[in-house]
C-alpha atoms as a PDB file:
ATOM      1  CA  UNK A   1       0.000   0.000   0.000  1.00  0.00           C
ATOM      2  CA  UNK A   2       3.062   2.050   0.641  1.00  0.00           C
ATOM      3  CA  UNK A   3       4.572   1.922  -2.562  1.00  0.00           C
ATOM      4  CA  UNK A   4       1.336   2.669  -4.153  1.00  0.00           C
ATOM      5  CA  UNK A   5       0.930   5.655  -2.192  1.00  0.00           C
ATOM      6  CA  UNK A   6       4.371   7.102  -3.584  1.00  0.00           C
ATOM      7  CA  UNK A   7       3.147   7.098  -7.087  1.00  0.00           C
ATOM      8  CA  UNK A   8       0.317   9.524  -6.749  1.00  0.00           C
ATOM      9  CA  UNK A   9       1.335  12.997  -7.714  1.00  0.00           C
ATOM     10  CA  UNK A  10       1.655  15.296  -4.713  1.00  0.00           C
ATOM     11  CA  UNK A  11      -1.985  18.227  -5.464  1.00  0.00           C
ATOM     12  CA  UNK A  12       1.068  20.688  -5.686  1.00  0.00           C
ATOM     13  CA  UNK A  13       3.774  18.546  -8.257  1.00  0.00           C
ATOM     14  CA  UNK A  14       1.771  21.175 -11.010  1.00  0.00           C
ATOM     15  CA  UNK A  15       3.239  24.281  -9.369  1.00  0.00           C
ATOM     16  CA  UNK A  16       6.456  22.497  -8.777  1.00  0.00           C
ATOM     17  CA  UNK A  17       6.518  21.893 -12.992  1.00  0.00           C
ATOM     18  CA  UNK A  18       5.593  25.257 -13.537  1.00  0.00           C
ATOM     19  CA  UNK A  19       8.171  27.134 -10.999  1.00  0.00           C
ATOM     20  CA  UNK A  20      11.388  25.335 -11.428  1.00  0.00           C
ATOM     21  CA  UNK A  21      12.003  24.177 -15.100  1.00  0.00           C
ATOM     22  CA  UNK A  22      15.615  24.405 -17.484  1.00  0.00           C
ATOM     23  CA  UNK A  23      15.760  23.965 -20.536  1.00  0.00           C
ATOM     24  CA  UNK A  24      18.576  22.855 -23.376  1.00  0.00           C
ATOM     25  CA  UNK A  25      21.427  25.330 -24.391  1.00  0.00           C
ATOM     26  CA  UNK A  26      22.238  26.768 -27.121  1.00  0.00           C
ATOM     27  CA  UNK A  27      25.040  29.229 -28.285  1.00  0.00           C
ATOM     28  CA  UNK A  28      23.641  32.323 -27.139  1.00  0.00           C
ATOM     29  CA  UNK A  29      24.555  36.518 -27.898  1.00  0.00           C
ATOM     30  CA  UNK A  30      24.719  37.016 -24.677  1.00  0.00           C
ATOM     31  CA  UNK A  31      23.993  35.480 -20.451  1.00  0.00           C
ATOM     32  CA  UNK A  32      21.604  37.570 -18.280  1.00  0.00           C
ATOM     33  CA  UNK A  33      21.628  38.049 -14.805  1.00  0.00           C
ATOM     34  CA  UNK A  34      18.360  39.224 -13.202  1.00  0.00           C
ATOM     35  CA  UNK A  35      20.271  40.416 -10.212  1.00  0.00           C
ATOM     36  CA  UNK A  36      21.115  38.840  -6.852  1.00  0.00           C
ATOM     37  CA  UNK A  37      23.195  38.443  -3.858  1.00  0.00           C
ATOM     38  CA  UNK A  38      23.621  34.935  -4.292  1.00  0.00           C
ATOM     39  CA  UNK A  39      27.178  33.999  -6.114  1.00  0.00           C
ATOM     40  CA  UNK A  40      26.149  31.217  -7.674  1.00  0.00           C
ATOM     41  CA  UNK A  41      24.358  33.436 -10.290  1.00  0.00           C
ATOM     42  CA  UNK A  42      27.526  34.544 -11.586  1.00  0.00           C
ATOM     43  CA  UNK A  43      28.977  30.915 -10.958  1.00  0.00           C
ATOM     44  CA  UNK A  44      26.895  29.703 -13.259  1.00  0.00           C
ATOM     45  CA  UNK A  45      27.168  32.575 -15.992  1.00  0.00           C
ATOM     46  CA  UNK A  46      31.142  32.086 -15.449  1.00  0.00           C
ATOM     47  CA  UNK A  47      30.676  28.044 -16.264  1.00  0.00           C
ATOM     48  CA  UNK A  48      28.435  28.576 -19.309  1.00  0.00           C
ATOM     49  CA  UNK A  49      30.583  32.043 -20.509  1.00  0.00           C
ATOM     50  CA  UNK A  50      33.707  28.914 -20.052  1.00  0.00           C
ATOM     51  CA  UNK A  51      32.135  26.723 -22.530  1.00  0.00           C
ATOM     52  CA  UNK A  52      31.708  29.385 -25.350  1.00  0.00           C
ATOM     53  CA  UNK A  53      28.003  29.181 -24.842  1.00  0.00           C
ATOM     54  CA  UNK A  54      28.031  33.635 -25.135  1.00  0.00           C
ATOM     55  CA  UNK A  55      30.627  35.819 -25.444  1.00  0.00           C
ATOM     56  CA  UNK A  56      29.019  38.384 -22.954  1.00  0.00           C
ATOM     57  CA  UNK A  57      27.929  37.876 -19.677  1.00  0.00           C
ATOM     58  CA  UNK A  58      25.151  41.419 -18.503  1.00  0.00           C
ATOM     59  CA  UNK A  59      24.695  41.214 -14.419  1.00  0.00           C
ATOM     60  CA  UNK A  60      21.753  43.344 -13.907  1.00  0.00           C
ATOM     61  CA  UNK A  61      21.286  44.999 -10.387  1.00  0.00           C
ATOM     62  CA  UNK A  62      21.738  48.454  -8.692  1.00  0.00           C
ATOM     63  CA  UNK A  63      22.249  48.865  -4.432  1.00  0.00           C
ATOM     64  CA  UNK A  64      21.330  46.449  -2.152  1.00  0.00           C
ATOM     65  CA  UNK A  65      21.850  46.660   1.644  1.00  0.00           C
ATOM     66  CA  UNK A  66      22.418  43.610   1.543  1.00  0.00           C
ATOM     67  CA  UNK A  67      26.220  44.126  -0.121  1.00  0.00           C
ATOM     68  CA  UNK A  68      26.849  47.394   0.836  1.00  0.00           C
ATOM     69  CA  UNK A  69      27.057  48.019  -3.245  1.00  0.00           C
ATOM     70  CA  UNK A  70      25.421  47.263  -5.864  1.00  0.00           C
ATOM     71  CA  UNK A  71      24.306  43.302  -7.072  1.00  0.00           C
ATOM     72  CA  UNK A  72      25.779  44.662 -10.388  1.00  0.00           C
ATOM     73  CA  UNK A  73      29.572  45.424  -8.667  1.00  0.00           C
ATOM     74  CA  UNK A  74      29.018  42.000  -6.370  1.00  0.00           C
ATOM     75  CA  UNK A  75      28.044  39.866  -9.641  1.00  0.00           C
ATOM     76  CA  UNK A  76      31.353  41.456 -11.534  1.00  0.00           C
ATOM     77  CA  UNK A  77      33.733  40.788  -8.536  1.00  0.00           C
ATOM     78  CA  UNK A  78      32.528  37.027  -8.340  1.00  0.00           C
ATOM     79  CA  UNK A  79      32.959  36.626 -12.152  1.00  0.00           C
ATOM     80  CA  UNK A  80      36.129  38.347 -12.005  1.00  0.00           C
ATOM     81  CA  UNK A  81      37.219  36.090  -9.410  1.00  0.00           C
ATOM     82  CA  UNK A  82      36.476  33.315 -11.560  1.00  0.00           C
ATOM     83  CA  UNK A  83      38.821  34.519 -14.097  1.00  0.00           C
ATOM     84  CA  UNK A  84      36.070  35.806 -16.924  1.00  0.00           C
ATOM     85  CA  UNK A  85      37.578  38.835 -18.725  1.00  0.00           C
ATOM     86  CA  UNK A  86      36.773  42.596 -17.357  1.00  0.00           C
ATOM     87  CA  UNK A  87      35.107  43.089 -21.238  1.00  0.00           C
ATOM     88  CA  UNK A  88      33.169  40.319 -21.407  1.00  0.00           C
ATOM     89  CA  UNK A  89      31.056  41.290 -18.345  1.00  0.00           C
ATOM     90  CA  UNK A  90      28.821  44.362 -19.443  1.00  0.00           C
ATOM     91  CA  UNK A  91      27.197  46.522 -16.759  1.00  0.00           C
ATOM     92  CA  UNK A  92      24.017  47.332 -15.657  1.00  0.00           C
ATOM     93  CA  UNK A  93      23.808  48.469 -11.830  1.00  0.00           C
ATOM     94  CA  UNK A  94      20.744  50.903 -11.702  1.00  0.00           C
ATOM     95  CA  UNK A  95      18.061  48.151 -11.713  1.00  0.00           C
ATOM     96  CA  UNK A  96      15.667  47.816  -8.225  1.00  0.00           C
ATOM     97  CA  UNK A  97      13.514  44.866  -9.466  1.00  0.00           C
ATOM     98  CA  UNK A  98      12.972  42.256 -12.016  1.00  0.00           C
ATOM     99  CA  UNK A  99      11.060  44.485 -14.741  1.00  0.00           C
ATOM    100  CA  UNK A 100      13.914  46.717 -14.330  1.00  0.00           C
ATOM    101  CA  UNK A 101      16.773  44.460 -14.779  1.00  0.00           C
ATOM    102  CA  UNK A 102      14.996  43.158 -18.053  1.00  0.00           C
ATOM    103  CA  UNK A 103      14.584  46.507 -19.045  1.00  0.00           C
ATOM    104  CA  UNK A 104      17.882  48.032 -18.161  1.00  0.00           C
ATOM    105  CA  UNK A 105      19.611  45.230 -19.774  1.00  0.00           C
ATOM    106  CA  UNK A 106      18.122  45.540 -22.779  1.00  0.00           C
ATOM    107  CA  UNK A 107      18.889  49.423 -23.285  1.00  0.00           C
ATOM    108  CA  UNK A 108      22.740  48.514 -22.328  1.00  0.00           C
ATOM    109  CA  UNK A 109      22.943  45.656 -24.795  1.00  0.00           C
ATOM    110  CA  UNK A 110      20.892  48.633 -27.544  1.00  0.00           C
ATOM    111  CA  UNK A 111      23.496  50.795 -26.431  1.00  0.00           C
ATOM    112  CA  UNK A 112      26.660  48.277 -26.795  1.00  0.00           C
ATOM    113  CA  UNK A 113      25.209  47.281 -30.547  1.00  0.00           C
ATOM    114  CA  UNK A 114      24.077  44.277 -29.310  1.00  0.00           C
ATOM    115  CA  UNK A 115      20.706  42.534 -31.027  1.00  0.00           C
ATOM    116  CA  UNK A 116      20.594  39.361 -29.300  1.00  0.00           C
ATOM    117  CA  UNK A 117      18.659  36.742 -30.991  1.00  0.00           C
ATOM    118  CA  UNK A 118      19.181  33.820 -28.628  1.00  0.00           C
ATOM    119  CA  UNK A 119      20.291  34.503 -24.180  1.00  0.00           C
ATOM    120  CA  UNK A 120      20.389  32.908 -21.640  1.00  0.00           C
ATOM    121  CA  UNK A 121      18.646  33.417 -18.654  1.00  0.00           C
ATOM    122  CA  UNK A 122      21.458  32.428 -15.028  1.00  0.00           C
ATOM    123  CA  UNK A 123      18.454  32.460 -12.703  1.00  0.00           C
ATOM    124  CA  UNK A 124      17.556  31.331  -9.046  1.00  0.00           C
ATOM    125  CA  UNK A 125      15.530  27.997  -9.697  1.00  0.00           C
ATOM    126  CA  UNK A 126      12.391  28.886  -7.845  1.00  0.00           C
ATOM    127  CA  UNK A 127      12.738  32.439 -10.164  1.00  0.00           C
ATOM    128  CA  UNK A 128      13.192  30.866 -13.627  1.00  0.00           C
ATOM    129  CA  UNK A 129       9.555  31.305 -14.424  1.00  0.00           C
ATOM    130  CA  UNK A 130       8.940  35.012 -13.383  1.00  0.00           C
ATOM    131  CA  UNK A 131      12.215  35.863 -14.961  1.00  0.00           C
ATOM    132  CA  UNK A 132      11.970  34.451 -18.478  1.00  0.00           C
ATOM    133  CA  UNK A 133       8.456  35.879 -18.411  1.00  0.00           C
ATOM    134  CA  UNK A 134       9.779  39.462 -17.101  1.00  0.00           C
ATOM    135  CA  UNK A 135      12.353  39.426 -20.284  1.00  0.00           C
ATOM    136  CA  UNK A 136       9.763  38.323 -22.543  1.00  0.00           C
ATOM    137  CA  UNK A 137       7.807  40.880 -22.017  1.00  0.00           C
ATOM    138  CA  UNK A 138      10.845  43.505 -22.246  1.00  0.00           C
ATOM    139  CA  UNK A 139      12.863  42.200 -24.956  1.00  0.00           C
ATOM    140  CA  UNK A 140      11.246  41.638 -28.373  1.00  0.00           C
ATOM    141  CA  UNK A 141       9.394  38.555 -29.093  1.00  0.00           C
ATOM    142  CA  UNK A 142      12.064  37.180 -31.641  1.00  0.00           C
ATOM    143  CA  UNK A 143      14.768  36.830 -28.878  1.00  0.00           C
ATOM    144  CA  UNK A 144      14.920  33.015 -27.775  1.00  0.00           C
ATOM    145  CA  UNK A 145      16.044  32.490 -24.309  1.00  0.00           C
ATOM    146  CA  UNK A 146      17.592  29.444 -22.359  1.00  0.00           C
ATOM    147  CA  UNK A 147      17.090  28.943 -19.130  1.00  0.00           C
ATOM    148  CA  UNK A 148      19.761  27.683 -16.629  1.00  0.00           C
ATOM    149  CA  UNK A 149      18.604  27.832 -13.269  1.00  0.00           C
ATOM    150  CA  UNK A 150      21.182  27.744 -10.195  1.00  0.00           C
ATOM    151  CA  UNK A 151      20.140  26.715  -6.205  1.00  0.00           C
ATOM    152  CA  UNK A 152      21.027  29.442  -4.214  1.00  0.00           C
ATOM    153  CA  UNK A 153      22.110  29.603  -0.529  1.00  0.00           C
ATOM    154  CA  UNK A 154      18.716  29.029   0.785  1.00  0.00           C
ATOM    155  CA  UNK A 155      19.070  25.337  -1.131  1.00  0.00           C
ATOM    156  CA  UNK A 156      15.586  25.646  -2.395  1.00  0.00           C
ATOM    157  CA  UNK A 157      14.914  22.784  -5.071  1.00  0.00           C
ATOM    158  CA  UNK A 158      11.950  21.325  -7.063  1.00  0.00           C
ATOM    159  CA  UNK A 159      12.623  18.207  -4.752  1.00  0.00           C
ATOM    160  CA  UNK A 160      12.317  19.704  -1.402  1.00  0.00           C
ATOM    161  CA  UNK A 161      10.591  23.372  -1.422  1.00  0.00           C
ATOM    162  CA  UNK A 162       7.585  21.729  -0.274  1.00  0.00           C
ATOM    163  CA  UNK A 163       9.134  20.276   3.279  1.00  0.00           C
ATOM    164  CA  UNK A 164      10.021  23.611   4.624  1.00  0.00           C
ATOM    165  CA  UNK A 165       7.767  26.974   5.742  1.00  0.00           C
ATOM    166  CA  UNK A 166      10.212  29.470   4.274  1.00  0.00           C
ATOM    167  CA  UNK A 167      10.840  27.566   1.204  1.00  0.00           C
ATOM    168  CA  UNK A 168       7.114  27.452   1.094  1.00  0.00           C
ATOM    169  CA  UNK A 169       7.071  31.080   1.270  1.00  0.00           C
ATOM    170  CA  UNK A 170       9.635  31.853  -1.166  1.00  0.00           C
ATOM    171  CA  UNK A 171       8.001  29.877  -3.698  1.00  0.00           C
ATOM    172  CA  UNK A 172       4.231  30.632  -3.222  1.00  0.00           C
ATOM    173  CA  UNK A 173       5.327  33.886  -3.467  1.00  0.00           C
ATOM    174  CA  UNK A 174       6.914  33.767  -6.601  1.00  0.00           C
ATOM    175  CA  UNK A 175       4.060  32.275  -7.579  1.00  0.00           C
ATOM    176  CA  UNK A 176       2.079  34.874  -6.413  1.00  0.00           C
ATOM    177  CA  UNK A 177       3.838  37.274  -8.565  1.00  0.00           C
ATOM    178  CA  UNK A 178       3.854  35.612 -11.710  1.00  0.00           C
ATOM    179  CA  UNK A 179       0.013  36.086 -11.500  1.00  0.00           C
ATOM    180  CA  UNK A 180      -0.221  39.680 -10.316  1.00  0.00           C
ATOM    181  CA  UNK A 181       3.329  41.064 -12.759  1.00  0.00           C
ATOM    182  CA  UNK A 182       1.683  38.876 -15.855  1.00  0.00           C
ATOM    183  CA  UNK A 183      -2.147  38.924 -15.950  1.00  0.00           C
ATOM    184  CA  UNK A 184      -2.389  41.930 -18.147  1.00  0.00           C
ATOM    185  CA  UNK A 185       0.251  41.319 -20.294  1.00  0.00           C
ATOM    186  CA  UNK A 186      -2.432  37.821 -21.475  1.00  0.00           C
ATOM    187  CA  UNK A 187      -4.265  39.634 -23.902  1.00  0.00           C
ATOM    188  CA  UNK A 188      -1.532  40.992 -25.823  1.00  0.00           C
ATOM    189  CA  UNK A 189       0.170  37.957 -25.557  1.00  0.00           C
ATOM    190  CA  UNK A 190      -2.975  35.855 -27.060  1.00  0.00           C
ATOM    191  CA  UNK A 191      -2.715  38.585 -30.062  1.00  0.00           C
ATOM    192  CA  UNK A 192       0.377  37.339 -31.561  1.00  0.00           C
END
């Protein structure tokens, strides 16, 4: 009866799906960072940026108490650390919020000469979905994006976010605001 009881989804495995999710690379114009204190953003940029996946790695994020600086200047000095070249890290550190980082990054890559057709998205796992939505909606609908999501310090994963109250939290509420940030950007969505 035990075993039988292990193969019945869990009522939340749907927002599990729909929160944490990666998908395949592909050689990319550029790897986004939707800003952070959590090193293992730029970790993961650094590893992908290693395998020639993008020649350009843009850490979004302006001041966070936090760091005492900006996520931007925090992102840089991990990826410097990790030996990635002072010009292939592009800068965006006036960014307070998702939107903005999306945003932001997309007038710095305009302003670099940069039309990205394919990026990645380095995001915290339990923020994949908000994020690629947030660029979708700021960059133009012919950009592909990748996403390759990293656990962060608080260790949340798709296989245990459900056994703890603050993972709980931190999910739900990204959850939360992908319904708010998104519900009336539907309609123009369903028009394309």
């Amino acid at each position: 009866m035990l075993e039988r009881m292990n193969l019945v989804p869990n009522p939340f495995d749907c927002i599990t799906e729909f929160m944490f999710f990666e998908t395949d690379m592909q050689p990319s114009d550029v790897i986004l960072i939707p800003g952070g204190s959590h090193p293992q953003l730029m970790e993961r940029a650094a590893e992908l940026y290693r395998q020639g996946l993008a020649p350009y790695i843009l850490p979004s994020g302006g001041s966070n108490p936090k760091l005492q600086s900006t996520e931007w200047a925090f992102l840089r000095e991990v990826g410097l650390a990790l030996g990635i070249p002072d010009s292939a890290i592009l800068k965006e550190d006036q960014a307070k919020n998702t939107f903005e980082n999306a945003r932001y990054s997309w007038e710095v890559l305009q302003r670099q000469g940069i039309r990205p057709r394919k990026a990645i998205l380095a995001c915290k796992s339990y923020h994949a979905r908000r994020a690629l939505l947030t660029y979708q909606v700021e960059f133009p609908t012919d950009v592909a994006f990748y996403i390759s999501p990293v656990t962060d310090k608080t260790q949340t994963t798709k296989d245990n976010w459900f056994l703890d109250e603050s993972k709980i939290h931190d999910v739900m509420s990204e959850l939360t605001k992908v319904g708010q940030y998104f519900k009336h950007h539907i309609p123009n969505w369903a028009k394309r």
